[in-house]
C-alpha atoms as a PDB file:
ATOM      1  CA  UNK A   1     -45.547  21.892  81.051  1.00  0.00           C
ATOM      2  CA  UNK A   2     -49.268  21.643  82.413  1.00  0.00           C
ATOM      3  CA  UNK A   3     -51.353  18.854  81.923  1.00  0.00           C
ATOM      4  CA  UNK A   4     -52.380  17.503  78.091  1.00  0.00           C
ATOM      5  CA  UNK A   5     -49.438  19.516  76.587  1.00  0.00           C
ATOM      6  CA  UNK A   6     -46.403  17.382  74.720  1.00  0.00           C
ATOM      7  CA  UNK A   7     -43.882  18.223  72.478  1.00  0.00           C
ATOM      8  CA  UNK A   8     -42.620  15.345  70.334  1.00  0.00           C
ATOM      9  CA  UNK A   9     -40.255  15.209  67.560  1.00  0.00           C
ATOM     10  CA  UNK A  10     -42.133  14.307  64.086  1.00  0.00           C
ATOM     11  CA  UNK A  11     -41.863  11.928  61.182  1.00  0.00           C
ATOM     12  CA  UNK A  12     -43.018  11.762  58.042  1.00  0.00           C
ATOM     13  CA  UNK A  13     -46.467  10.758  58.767  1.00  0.00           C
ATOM     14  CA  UNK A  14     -46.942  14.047  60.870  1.00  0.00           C
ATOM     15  CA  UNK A  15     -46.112  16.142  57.672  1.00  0.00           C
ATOM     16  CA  UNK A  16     -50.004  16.923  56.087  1.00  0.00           C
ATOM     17  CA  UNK A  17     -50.941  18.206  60.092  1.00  0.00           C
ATOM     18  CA  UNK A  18     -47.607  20.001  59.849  1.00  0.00           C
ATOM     19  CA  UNK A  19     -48.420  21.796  56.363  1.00  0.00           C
ATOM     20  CA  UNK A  20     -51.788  22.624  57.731  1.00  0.00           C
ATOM     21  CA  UNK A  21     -50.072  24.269  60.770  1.00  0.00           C
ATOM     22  CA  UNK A  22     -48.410  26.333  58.998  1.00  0.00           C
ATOM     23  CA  UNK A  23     -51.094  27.578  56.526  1.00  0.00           C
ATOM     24  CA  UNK A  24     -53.298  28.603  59.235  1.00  0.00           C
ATOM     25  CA  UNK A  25     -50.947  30.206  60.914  1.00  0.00           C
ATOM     26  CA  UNK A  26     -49.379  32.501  58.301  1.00  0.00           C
ATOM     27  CA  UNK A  27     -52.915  33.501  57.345  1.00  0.00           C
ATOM     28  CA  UNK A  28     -53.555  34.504  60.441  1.00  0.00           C
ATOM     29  CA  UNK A  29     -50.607  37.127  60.984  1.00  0.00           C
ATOM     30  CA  UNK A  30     -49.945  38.133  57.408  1.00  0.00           C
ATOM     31  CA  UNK A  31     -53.817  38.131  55.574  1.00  0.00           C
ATOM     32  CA  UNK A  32     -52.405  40.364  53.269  1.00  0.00           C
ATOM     33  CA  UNK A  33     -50.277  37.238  51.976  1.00  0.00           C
ATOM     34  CA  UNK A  34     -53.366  34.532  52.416  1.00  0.00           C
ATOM     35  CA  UNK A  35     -53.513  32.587  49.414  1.00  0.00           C
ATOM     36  CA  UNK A  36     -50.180  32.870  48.204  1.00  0.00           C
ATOM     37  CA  UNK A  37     -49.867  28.844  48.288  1.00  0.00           C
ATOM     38  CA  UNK A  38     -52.960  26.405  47.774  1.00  0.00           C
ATOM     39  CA  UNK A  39     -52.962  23.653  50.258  1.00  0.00           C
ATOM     40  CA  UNK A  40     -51.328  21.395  47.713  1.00  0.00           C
ATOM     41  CA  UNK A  41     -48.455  23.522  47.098  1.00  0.00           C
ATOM     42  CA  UNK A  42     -47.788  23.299  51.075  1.00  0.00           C
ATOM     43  CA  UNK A  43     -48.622  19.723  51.133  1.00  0.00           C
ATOM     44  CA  UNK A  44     -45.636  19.113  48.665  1.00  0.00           C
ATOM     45  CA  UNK A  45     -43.468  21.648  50.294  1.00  0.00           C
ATOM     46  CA  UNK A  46     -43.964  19.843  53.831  1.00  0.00           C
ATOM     47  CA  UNK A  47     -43.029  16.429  52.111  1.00  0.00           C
ATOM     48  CA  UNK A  48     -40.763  17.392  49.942  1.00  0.00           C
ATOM     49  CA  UNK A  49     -38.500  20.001  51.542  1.00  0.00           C
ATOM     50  CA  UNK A  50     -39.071  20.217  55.300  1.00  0.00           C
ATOM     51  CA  UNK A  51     -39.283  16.316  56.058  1.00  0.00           C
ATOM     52  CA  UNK A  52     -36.819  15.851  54.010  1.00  0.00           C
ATOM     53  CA  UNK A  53     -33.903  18.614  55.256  1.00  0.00           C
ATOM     54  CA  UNK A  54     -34.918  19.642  58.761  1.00  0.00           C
ATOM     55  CA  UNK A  55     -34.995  17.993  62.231  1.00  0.00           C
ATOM     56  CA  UNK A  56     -38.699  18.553  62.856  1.00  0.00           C
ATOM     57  CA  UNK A  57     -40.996  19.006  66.409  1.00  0.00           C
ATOM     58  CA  UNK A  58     -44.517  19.670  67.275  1.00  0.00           C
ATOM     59  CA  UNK A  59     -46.395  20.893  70.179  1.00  0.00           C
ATOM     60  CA  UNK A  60     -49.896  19.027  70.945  1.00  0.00           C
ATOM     61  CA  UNK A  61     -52.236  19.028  73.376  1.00  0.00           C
ATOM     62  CA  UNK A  62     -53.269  15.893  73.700  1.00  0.00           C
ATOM     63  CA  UNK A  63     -53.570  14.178  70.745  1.00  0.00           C
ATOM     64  CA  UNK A  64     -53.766  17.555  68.495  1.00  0.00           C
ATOM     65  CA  UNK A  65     -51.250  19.611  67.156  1.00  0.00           C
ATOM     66  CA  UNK A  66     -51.244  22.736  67.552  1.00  0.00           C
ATOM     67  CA  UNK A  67     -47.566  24.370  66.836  1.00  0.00           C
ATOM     68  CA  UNK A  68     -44.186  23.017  64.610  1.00  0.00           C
ATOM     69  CA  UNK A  69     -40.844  24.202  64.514  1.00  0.00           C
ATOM     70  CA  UNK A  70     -38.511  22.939  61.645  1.00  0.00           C
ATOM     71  CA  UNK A  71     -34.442  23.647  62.050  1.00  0.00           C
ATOM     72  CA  UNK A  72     -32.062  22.427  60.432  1.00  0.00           C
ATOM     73  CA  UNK A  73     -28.057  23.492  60.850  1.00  0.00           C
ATOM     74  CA  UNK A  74     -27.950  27.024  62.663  1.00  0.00           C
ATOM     75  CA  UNK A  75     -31.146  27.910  60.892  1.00  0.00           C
ATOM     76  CA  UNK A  76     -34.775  27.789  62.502  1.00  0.00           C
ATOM     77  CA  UNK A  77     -36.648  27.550  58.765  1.00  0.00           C
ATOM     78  CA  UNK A  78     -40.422  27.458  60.051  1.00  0.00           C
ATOM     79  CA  UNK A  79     -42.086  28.213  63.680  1.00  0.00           C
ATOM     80  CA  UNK A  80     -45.865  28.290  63.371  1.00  0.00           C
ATOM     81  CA  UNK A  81     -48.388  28.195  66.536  1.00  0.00           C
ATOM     82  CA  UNK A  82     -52.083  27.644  65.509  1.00  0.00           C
ATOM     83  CA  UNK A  83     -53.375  31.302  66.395  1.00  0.00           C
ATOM     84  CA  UNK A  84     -56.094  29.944  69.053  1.00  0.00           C
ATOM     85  CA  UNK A  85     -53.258  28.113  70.758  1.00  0.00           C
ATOM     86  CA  UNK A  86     -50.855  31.078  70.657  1.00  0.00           C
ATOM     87  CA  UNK A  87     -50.093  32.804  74.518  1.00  0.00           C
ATOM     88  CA  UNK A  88     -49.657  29.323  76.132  1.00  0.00           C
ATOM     89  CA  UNK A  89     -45.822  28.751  76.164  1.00  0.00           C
ATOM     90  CA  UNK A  90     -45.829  25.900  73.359  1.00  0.00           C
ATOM     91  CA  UNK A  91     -43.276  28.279  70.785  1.00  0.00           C
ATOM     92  CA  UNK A  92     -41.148  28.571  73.813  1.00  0.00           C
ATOM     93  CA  UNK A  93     -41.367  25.416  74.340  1.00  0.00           C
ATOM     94  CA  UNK A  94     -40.305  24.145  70.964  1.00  0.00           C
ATOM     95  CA  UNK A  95     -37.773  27.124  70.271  1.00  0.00           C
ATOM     96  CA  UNK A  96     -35.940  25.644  73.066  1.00  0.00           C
ATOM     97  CA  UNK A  97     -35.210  22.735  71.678  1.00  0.00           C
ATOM     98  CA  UNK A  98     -33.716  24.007  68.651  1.00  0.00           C
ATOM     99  CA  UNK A  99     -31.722  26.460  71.118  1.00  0.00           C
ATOM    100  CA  UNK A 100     -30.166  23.204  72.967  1.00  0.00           C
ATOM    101  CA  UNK A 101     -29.489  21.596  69.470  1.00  0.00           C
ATOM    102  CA  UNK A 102     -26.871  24.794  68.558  1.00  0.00           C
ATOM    103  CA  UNK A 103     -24.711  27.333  69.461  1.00  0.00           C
ATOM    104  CA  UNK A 104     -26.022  29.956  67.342  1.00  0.00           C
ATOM    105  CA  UNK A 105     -29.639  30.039  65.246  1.00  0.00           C
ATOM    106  CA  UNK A 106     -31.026  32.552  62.627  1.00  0.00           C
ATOM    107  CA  UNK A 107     -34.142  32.855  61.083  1.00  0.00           C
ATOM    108  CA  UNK A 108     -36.315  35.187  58.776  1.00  0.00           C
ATOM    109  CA  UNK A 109     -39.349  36.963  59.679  1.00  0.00           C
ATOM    110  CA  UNK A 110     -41.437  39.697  58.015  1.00  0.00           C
ATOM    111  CA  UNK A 111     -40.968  43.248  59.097  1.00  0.00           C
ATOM    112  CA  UNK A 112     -44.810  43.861  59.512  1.00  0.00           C
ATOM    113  CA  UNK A 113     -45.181  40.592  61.430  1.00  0.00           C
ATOM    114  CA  UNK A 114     -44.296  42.834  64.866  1.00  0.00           C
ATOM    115  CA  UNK A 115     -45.623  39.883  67.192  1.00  0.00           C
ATOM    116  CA  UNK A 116     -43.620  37.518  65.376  1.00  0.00           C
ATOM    117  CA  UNK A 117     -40.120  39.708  66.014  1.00  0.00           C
ATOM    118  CA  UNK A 118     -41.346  40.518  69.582  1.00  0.00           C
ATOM    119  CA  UNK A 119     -41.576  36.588  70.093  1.00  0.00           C
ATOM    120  CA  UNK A 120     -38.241  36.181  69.034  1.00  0.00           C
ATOM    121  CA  UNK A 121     -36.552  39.444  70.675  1.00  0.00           C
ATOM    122  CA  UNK A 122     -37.787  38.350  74.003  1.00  0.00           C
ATOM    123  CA  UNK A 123     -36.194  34.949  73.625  1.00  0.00           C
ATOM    124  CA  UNK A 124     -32.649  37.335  73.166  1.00  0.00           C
ATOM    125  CA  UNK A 125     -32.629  36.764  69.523  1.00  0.00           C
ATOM    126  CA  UNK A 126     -31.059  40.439  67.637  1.00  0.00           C
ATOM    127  CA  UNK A 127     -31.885  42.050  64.641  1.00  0.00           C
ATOM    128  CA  UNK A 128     -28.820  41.681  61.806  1.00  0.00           C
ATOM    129  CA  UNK A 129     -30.437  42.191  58.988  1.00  0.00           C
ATOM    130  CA  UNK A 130     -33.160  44.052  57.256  1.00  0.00           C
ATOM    131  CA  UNK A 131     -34.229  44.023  53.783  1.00  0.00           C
ATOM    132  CA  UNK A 132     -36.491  45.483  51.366  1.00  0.00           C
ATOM    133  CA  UNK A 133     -38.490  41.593  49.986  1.00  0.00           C
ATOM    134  CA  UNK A 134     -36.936  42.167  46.862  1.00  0.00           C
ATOM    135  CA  UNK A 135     -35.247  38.577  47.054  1.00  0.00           C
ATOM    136  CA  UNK A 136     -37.973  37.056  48.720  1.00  0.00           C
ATOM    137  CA  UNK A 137     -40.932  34.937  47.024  1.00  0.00           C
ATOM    138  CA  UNK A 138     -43.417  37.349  48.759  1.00  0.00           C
ATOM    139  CA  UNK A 139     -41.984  40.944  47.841  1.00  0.00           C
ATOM    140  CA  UNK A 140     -42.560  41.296  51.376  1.00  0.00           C
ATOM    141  CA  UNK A 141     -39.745  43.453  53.682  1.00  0.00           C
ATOM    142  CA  UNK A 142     -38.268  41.341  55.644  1.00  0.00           C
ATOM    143  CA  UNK A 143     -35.680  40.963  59.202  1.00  0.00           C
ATOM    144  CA  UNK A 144     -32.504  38.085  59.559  1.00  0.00           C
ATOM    145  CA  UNK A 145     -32.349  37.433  63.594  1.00  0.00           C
ATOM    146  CA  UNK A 146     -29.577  35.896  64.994  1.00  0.00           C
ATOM    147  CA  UNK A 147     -29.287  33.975  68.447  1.00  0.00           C
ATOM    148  CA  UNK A 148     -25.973  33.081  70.135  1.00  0.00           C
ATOM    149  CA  UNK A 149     -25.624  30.884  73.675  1.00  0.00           C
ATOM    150  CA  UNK A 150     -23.846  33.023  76.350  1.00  0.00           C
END
């Protein structure tokens, strides 16, 4: 890791920075789904459901944060990197540690979010699932991955 970058697992105190994370990254890749939450509705989902369920890490360099990963079972439920800090290793960085915490992980990601699966290919996770958003709060086409050690 070079010098001023940490990762450190979070508490409940880290959750607003977390939320805001989050928001600015999903903007970012999918601006065709900006706006689908107001601030406040990711506030409460940070508190409320990710704190609450998930084990819970962030990237920072030095005293900022600038990515989170949330996992919880064999499931990796949110990975966002703030898009100027994206490129420097820190979602490797925390995708490993949910890799050491489990045998197998799977996740969700949006078909049109191609650097998103390319991330996640080149860290040997595989494709198992596509759908058509139907099920999904965004009506958005979306990809289950799947990762197994060995």
């Amino acid at each position: 890791m070079s010098s001023g970058l940490s990762i450190k697992q979070l508490d409940f105190a880290d959750a607003d920075a977390a939320a805001r994370i989050h928001r600015a990254s999903f903007d970012h890749a999918l601006p065709w789904l900006a706006g689908l939450h107001t601030p406040d509705q990711d506030l409460w989902f940070y508190r409320e459901r990710v704190f609450a369920t998930c084990t819970v890490w962030g990237a920072f360099e030095g005293h900022e944060m600038r990515g989170v990963i949330a996992f919880r079972d064999d499931w990796i439920e949110q990975l966002y990197i703030l898009p100027e800090a994206q490129g420097r290793g820190l979602g490797s960085q925390l995708l490993d540690i949910a890799k050491r915490s489990s045998e197998r992980l799977q996740l969700w990601t949006f078909l049109r979010n191609v650097p998103a699966r390319r991330f996640y290919e080149a860290r040997g996770f595989v494709l198992v699932v596509r759908t058509d958003g139907a099920r999904n709060e965004e009506k958005e086409p979306d990809a289950r991955y799947l990762w197994t050690r060995g």
